[in-house]
N, C-alpha and C. Protein backbone atom coordinates (compact mmCIF):
# COMPACT_ATOMS: atom_id res chain seq x y z
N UNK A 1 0.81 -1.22 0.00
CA UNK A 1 0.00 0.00 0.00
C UNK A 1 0.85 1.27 0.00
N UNK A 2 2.05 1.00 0.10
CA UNK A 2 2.86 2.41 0.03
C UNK A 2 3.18 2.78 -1.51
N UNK A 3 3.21 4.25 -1.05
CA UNK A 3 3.66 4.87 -2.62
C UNK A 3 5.14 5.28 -2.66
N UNK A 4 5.21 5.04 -4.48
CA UNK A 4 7.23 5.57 -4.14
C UNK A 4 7.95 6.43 -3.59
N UNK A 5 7.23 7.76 -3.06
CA UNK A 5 7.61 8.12 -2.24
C UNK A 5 7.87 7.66 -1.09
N UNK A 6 6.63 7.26 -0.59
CA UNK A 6 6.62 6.32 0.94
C UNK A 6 8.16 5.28 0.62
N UNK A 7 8.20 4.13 0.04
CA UNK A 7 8.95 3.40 -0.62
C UNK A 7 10.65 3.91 -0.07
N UNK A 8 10.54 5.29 -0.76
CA UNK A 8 11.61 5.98 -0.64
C UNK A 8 12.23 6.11 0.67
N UNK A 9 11.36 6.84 1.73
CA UNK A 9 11.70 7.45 2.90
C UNK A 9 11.86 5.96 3.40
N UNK A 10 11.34 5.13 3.47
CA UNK A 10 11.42 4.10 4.41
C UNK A 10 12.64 3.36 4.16
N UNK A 11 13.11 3.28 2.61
CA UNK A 11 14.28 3.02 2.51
C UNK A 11 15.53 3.83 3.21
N UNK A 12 15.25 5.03 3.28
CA UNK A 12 16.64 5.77 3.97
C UNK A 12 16.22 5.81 5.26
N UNK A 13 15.07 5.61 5.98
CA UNK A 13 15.17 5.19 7.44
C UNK A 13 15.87 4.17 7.71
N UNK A 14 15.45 2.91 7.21
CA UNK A 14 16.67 1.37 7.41
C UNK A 14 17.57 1.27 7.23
N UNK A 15 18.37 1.96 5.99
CA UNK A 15 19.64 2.47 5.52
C UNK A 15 20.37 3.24 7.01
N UNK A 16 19.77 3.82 7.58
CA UNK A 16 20.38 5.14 8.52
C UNK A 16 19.67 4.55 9.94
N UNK A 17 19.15 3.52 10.07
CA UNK A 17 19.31 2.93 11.17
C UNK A 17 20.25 1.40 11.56
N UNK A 18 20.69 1.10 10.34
CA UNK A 18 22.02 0.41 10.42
C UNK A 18 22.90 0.64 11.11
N UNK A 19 23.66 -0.33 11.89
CA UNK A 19 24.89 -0.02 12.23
C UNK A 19 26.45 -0.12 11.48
N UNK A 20 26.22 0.89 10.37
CA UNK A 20 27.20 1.03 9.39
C UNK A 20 28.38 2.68 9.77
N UNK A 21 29.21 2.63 9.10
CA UNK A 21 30.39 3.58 9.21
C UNK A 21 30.32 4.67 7.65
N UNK A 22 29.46 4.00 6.98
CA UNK A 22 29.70 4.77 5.79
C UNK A 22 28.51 4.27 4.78
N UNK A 23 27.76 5.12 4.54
CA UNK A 23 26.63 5.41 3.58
C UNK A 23 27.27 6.00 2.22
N UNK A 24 26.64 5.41 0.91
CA UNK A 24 26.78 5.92 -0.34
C UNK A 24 25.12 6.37 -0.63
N UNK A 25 25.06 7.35 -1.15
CA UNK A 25 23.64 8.07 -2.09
C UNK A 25 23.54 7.92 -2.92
N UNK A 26 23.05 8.23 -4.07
CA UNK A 26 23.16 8.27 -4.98
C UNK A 26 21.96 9.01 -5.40
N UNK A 27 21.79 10.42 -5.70
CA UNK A 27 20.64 11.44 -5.83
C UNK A 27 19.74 10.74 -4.91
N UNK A 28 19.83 11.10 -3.85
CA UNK A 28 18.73 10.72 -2.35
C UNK A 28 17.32 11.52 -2.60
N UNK A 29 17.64 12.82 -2.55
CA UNK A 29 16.95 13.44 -2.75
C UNK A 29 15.85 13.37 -3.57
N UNK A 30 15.82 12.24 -4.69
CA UNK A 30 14.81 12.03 -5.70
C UNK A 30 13.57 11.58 -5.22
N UNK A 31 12.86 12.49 -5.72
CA UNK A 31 11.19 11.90 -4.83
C UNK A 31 10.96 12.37 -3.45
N UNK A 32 11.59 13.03 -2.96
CA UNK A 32 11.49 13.62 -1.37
C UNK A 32 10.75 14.48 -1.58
N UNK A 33 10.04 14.94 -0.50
CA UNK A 33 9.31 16.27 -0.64
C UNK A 33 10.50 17.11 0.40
N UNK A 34 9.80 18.23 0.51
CA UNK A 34 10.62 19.18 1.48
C UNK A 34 11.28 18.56 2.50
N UNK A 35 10.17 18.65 3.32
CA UNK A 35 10.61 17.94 4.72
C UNK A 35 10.74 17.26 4.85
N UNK A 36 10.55 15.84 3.84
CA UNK A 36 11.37 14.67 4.21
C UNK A 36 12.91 14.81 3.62
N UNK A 37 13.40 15.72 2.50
CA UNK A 37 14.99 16.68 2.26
C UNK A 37 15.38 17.15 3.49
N UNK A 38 14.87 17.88 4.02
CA UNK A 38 15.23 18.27 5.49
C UNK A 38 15.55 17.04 6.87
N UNK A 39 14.58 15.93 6.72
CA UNK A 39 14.88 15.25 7.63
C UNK A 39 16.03 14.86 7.37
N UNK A 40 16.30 13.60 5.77
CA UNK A 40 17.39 13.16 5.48
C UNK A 40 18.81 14.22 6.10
N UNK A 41 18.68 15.49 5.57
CA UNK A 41 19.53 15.94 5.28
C UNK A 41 20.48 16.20 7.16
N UNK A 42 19.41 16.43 8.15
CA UNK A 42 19.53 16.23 9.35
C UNK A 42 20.26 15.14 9.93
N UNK A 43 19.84 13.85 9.23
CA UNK A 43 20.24 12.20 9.93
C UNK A 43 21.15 12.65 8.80
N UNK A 44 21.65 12.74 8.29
CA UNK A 44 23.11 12.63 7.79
C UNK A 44 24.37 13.55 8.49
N UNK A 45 23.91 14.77 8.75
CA UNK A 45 24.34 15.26 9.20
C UNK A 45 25.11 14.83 11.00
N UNK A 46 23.83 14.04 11.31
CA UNK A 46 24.39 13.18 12.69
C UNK A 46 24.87 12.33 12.49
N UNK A 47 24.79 11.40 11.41
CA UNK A 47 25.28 10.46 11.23
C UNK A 47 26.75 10.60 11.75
N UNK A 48 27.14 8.80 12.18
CA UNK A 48 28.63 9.38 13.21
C UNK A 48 29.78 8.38 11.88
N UNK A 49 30.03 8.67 10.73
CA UNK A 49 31.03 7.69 9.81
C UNK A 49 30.97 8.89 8.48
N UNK A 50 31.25 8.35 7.38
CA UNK A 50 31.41 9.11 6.59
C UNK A 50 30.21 8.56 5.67
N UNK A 51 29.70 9.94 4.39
CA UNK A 51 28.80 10.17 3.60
C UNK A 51 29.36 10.48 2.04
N UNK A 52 29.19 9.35 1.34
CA UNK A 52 29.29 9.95 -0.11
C UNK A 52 28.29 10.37 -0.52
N UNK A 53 27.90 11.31 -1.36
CA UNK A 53 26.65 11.69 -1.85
C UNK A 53 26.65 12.01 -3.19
N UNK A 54 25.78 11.49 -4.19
CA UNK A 54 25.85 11.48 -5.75
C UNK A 54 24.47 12.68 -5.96
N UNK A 55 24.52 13.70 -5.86
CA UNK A 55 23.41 14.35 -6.17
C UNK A 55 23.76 15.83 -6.94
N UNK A 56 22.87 16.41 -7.63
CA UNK A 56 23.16 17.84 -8.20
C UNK A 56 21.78 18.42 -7.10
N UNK A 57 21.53 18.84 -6.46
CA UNK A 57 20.65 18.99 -5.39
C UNK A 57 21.81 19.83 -4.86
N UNK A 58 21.87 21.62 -5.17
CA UNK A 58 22.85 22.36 -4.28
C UNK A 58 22.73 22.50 -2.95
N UNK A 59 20.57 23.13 -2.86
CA UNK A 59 20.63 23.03 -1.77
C UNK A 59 20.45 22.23 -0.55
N UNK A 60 20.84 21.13 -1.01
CA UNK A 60 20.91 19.78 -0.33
C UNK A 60 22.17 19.46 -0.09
N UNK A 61 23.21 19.79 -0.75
CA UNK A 61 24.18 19.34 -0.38
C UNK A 61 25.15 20.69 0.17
N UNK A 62 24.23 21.90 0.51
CA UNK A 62 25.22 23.07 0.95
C UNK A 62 24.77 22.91 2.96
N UNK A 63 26.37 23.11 3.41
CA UNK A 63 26.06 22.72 4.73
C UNK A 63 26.47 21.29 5.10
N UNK A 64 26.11 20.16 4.03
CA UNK A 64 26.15 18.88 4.32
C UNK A 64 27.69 18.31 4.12
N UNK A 65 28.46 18.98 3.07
CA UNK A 65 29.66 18.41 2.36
C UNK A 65 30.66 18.94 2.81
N UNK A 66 31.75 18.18 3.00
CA UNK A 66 33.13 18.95 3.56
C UNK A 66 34.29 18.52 2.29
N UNK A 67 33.93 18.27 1.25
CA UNK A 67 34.78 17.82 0.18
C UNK A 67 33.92 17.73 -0.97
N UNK A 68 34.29 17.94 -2.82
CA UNK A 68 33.16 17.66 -3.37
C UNK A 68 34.49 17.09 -4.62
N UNK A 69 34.11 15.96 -4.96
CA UNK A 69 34.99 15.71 -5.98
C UNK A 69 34.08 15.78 -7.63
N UNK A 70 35.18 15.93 -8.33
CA UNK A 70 34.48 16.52 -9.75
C UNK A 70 35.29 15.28 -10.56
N UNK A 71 34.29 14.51 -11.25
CA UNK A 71 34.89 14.11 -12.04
C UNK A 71 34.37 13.81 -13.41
N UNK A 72 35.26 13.92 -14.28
CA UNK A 72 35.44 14.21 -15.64
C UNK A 72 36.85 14.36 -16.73
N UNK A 73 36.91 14.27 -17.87
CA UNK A 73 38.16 14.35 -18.84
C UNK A 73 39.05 13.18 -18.18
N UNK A 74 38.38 11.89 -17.45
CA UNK A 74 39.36 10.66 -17.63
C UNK A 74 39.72 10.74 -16.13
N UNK A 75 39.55 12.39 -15.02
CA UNK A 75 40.55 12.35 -14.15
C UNK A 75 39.33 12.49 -13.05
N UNK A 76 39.83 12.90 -11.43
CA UNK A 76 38.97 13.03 -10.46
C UNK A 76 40.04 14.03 -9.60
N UNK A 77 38.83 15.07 -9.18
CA UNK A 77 39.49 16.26 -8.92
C UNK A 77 38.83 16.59 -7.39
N UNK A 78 39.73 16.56 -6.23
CA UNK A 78 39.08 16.92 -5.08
C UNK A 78 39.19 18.24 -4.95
N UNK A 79 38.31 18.50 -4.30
CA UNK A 79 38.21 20.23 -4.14
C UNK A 79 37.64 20.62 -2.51
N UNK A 80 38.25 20.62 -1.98
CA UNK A 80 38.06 21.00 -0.20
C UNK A 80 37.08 22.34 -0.11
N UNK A 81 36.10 22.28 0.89
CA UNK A 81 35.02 22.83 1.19
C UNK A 81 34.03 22.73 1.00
N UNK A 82 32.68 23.38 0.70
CA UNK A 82 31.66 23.04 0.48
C UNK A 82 30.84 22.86 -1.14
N UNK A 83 29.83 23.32 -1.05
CA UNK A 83 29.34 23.00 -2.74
C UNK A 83 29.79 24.46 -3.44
N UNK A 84 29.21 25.21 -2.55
CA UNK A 84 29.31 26.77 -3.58
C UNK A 84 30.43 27.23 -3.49
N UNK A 85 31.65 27.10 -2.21
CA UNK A 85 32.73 26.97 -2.67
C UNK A 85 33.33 26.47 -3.95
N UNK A 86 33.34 25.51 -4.21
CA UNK A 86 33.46 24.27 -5.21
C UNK A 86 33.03 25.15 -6.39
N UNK A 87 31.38 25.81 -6.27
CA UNK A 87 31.15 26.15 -7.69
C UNK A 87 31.91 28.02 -7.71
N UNK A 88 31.94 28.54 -6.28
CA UNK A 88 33.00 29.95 -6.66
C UNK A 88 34.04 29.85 -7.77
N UNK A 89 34.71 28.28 -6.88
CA UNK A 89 36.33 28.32 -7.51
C UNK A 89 36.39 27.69 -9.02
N UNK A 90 35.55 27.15 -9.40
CA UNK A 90 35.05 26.52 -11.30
C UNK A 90 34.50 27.43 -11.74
N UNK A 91 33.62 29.18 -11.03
CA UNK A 91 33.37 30.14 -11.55
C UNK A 91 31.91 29.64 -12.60
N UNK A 92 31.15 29.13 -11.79
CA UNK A 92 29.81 28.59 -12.41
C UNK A 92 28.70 29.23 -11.85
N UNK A 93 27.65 28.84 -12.18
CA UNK A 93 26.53 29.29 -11.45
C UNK A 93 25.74 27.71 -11.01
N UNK A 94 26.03 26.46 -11.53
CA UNK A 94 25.20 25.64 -11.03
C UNK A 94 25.89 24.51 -11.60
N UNK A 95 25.82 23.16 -10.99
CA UNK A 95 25.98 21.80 -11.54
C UNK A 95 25.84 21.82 -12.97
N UNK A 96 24.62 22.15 -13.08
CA UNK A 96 24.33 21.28 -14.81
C UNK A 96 25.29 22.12 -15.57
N UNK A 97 25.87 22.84 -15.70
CA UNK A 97 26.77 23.62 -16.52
C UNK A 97 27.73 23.02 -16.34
N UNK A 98 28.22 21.96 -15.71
CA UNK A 98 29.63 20.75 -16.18
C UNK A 98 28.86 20.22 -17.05
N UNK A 99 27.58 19.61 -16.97
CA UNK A 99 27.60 18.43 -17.94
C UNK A 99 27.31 19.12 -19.15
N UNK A 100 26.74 20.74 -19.34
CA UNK A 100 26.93 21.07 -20.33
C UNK A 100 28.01 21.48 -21.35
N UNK A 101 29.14 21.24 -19.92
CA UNK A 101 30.63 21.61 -20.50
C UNK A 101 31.21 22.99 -21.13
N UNK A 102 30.04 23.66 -19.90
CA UNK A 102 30.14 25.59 -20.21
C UNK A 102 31.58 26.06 -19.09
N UNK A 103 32.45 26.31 -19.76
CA UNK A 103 33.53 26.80 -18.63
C UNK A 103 33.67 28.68 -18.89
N UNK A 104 33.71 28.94 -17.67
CA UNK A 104 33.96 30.44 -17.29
C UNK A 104 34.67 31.44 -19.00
N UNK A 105 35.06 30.70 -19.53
CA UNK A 105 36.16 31.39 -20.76
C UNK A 105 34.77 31.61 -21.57
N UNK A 106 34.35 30.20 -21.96
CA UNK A 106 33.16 30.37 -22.96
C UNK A 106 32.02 30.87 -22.43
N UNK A 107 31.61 31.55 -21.00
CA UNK A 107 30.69 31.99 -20.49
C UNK A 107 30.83 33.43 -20.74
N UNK A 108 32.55 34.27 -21.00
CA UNK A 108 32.58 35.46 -20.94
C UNK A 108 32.73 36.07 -22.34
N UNK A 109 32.68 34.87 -23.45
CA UNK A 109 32.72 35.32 -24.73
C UNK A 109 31.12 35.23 -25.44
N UNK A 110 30.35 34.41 -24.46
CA UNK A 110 28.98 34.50 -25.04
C UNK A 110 28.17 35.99 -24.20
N UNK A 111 28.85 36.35 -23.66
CA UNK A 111 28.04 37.40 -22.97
C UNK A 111 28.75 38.60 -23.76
N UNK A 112 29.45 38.73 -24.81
CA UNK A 112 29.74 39.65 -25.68
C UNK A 112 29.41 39.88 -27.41
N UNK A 113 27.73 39.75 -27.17
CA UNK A 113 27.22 39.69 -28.77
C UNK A 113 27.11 40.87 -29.22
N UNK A 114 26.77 40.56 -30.53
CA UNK A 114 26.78 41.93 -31.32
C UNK A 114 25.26 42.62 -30.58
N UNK A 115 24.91 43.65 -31.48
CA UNK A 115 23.96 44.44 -31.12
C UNK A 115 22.71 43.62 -31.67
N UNK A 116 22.60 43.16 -32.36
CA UNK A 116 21.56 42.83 -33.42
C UNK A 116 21.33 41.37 -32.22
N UNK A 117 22.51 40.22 -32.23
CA UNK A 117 22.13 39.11 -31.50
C UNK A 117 22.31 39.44 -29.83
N UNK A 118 22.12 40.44 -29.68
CA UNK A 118 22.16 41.32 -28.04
C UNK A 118 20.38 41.20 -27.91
N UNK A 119 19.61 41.42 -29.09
CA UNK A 119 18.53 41.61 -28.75
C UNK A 119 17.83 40.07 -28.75
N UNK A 120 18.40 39.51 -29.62
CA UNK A 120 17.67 38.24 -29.67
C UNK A 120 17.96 37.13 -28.31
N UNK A 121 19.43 37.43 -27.69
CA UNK A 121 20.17 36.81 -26.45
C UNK A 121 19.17 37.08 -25.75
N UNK A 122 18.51 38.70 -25.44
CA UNK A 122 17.66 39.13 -24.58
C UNK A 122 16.38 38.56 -24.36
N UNK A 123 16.02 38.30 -25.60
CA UNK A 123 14.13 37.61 -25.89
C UNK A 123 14.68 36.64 -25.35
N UNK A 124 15.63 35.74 -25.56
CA UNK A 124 15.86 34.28 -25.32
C UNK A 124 15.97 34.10 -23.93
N UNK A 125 16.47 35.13 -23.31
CA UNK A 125 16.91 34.84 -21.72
C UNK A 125 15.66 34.60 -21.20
N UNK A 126 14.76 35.94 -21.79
CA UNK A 126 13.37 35.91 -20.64
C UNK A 126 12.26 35.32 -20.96
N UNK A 127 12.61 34.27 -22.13
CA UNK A 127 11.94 32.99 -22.41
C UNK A 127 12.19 32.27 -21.46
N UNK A 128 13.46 31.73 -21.59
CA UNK A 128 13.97 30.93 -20.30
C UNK A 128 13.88 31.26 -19.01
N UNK A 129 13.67 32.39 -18.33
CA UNK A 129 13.36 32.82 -17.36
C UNK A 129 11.61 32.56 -16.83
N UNK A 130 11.14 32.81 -18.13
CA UNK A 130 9.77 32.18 -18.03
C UNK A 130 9.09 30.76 -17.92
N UNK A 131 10.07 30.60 -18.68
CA UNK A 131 9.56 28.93 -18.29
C UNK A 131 10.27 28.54 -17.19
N UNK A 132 11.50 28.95 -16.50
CA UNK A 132 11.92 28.26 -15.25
C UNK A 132 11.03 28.83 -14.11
N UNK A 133 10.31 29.48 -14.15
CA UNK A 133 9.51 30.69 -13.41
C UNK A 133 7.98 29.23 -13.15
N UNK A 134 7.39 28.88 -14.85
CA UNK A 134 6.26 28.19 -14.89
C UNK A 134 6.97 26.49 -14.26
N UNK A 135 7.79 26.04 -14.14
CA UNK A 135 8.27 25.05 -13.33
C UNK A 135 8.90 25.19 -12.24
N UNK A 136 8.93 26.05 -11.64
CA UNK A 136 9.24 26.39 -10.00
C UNK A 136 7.69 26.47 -9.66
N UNK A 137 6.89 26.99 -10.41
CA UNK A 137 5.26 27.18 -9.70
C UNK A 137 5.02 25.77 -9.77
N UNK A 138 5.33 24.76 -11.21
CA UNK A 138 4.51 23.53 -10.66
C UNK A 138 4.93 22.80 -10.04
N UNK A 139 6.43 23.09 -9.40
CA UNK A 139 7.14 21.97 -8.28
C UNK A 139 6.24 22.90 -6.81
N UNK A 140 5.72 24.05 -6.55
CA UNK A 140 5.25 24.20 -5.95
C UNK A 140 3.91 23.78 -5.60
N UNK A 141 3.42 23.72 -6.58
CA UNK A 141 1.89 23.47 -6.42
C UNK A 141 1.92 21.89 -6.56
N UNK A 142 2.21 21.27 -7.12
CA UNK A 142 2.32 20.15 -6.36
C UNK A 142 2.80 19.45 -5.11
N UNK A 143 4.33 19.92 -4.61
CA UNK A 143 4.14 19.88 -3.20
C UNK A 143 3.33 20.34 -2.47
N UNK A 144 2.67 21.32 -2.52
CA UNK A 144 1.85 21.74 -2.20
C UNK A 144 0.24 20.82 -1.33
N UNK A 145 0.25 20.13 -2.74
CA UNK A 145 -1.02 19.05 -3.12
C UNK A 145 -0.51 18.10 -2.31
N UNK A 146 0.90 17.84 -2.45
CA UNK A 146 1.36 16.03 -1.33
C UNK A 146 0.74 16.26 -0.26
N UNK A 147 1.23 17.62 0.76
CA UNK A 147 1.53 18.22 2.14
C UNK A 147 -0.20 17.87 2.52
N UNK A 148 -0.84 18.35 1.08
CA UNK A 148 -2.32 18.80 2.28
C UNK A 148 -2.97 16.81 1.94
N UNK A 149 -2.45 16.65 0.67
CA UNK A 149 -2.96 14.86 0.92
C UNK A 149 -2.49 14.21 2.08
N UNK A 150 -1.43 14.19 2.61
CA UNK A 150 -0.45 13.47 2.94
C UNK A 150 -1.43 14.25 5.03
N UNK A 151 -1.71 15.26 4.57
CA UNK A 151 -2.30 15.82 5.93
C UNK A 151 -3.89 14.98 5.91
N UNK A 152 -4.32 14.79 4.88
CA UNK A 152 -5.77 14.43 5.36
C UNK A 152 -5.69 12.74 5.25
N UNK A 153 -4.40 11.95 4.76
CA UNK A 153 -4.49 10.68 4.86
C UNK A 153 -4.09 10.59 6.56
N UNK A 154 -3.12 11.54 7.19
CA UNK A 154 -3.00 11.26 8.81
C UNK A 154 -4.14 11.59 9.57
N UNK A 155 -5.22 12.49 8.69
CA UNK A 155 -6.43 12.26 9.57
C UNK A 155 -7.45 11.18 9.89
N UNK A 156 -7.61 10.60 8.79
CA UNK A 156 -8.40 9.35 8.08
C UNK A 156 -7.67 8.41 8.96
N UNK A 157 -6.71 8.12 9.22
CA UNK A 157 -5.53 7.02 9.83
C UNK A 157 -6.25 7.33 11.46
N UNK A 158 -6.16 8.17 11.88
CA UNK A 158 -6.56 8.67 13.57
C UNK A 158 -7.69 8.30 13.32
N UNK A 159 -8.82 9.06 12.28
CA UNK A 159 -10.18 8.43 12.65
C UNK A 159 -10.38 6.99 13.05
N UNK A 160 -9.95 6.47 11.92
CA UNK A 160 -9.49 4.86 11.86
C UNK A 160 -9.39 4.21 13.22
N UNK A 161 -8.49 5.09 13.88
CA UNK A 161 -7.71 3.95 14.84
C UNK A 161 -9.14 4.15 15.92
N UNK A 162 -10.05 4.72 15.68
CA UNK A 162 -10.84 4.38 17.00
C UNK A 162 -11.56 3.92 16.96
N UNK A 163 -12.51 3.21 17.95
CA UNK A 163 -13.45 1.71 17.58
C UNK A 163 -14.56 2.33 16.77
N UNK A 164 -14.83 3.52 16.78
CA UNK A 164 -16.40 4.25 16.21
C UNK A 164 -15.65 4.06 14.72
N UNK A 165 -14.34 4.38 14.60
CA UNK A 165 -13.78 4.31 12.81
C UNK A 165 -13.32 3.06 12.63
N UNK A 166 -13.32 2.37 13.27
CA UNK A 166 -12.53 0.78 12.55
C UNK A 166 -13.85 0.18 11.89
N UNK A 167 -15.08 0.30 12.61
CA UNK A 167 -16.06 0.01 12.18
C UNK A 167 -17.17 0.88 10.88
N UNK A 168 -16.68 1.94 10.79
CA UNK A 168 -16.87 3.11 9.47
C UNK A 168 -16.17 2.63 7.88
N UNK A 169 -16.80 1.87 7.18
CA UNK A 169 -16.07 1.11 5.92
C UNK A 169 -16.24 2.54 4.82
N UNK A 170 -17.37 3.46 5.32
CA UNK A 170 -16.25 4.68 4.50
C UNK A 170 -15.55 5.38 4.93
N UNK A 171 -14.83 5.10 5.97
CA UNK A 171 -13.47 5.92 5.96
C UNK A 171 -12.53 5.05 5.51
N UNK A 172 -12.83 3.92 5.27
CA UNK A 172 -11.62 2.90 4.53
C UNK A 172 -11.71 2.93 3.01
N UNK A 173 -13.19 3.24 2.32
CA UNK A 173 -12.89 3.73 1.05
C UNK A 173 -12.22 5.08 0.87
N UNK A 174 -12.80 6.16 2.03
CA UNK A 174 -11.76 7.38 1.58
C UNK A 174 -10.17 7.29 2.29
N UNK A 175 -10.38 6.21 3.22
CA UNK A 175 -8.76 5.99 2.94
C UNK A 175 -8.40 6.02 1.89
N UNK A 176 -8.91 4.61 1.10
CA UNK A 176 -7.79 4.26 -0.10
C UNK A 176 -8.31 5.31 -1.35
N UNK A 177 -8.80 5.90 -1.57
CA UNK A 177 -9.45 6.96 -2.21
C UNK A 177 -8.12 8.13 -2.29
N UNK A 178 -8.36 8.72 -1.26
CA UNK A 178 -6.54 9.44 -0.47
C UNK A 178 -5.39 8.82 -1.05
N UNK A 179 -5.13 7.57 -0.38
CA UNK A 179 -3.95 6.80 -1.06
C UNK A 179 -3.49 6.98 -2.02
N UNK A 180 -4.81 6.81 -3.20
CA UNK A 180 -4.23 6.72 -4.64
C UNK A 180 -3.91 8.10 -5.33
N UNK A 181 -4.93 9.02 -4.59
CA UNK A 181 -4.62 10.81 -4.83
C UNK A 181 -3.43 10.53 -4.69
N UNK A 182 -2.49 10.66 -3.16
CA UNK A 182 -1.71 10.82 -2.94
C UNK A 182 -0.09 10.65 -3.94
N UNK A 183 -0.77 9.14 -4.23
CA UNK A 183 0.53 8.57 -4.75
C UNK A 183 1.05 9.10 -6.28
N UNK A 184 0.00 9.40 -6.69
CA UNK A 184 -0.83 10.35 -7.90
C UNK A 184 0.07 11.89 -7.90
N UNK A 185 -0.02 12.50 -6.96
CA UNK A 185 0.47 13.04 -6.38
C UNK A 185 2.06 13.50 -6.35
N UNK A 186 2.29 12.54 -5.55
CA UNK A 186 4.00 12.34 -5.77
C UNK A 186 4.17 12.47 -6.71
N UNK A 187 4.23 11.23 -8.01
CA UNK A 187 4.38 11.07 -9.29
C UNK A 187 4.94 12.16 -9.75
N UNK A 188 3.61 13.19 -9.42
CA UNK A 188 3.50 14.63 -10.28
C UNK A 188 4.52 15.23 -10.12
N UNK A 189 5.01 15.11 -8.45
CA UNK A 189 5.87 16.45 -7.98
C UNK A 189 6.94 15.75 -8.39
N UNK A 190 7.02 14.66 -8.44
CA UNK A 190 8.62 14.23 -8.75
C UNK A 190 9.11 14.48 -9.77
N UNK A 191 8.15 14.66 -11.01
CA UNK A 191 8.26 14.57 -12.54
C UNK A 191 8.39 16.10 -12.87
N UNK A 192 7.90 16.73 -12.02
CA UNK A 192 8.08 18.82 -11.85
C UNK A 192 9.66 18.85 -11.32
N UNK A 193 9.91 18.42 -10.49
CA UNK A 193 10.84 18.66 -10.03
C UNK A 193 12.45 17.85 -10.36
N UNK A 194 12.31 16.76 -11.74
CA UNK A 194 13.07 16.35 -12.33
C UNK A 194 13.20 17.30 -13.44
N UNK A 195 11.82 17.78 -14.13
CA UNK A 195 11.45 18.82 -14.83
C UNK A 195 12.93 20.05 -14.71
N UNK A 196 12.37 20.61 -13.43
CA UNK A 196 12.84 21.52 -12.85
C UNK A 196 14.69 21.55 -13.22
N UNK A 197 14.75 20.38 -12.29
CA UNK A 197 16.23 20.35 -12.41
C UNK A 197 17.24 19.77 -13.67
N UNK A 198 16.39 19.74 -14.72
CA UNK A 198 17.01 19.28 -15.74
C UNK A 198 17.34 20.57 -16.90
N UNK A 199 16.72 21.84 -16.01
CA UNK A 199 16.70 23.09 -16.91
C UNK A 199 18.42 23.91 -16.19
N UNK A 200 18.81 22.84 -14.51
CA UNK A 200 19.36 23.56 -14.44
C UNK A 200 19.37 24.79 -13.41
């Protein structure tokens, strides 16, 4: 009856209630909503061994990392401190600009167009600005939608547990009614927010 989200969290609860020295990730963050990003990001933080973490998730991994290695062109490059450190000193503005293989040189020769493609650079930016604008609203509004499902399936659950609701068979259809919203749900925000981060 759980959804991949659910799926998810319960996997990094068992994971992080092990008695292990060292956890690997690998984009954790996928499918989390907020506050379950926040919890993870907490139990890692206590965690008492060391943490590899495979994610482009900045603000997930700012605060969390004391090393960030880069690798690419055959080699692996450690770089001491945190993430935005890491991206100061590569002179980036974000992850996905390695894999686009935009370096600081070719960032300062595209920002010098003529007049004519000055105007068209311009339309183009605040295209892109627009649409990253219309996928930040729908990673919102769908978390949004989890928080208040995810609030009225813990109500339905309490009704439940008392003898007047164990015996109520419609609160067990709008249980599973909820459920499937829910999971419905996730789906969405996960697919906004892969959306999201694939622009970057």
């Amino acid at each position: 009856m759980l959804s991949g989200g659910e799926r998810t969290r319960l996997a990094m609860i068992k994971l992080l209630l092990q008695p292990v020295n060292l956890l690997i990730l690998d984009e954790p963050t996928n499918h989390l909503d907020m506050r379950s990003k926040d919890v993870l990001k907490e139990a890692i933080r206590r965690f008492d061994g060391t943490a590899i973490i495979v994610s482009h998730d900045r603000e997930f991994l700012d605060g969390l990392v004391t090393k960030v290695y880069e690798f690419g062109g055959g080699k692996v490059r450690e770089h001491l401190g945190g993430i935005y450190d890491y991206l100061r000193t590569r002179g980036i503005a974000n992850l996905q600009e390695l894999e686009r293989g935009t370096s600081p040189s070719a960032t300062k020769e595209a920002s010098k167009p003529t007049i004519t493609g000055g105007k068209e650079a311009y339309k183009q930016q605040k295209e892109v600005a627009r649409h990253r604008r219309a996928l930040e609203k729908a990673v919102e509004e769908t978390e949004q939608a989890v928080m208040e499902l995810e609030s009225a399936v813990s109500i339905v659950e309490t009704q439940m547990a008392t003898p007047e609701g164990a015996s109520d068979t419609t609160l067990f259809e709008r249980y599973s009614n909820l459920k499937r919203q829910l999971a419905k749900a996730e789906t969405e925000w996960a697919e906004a927010v892969e959306r999201l981060e694939a622009e970057g």
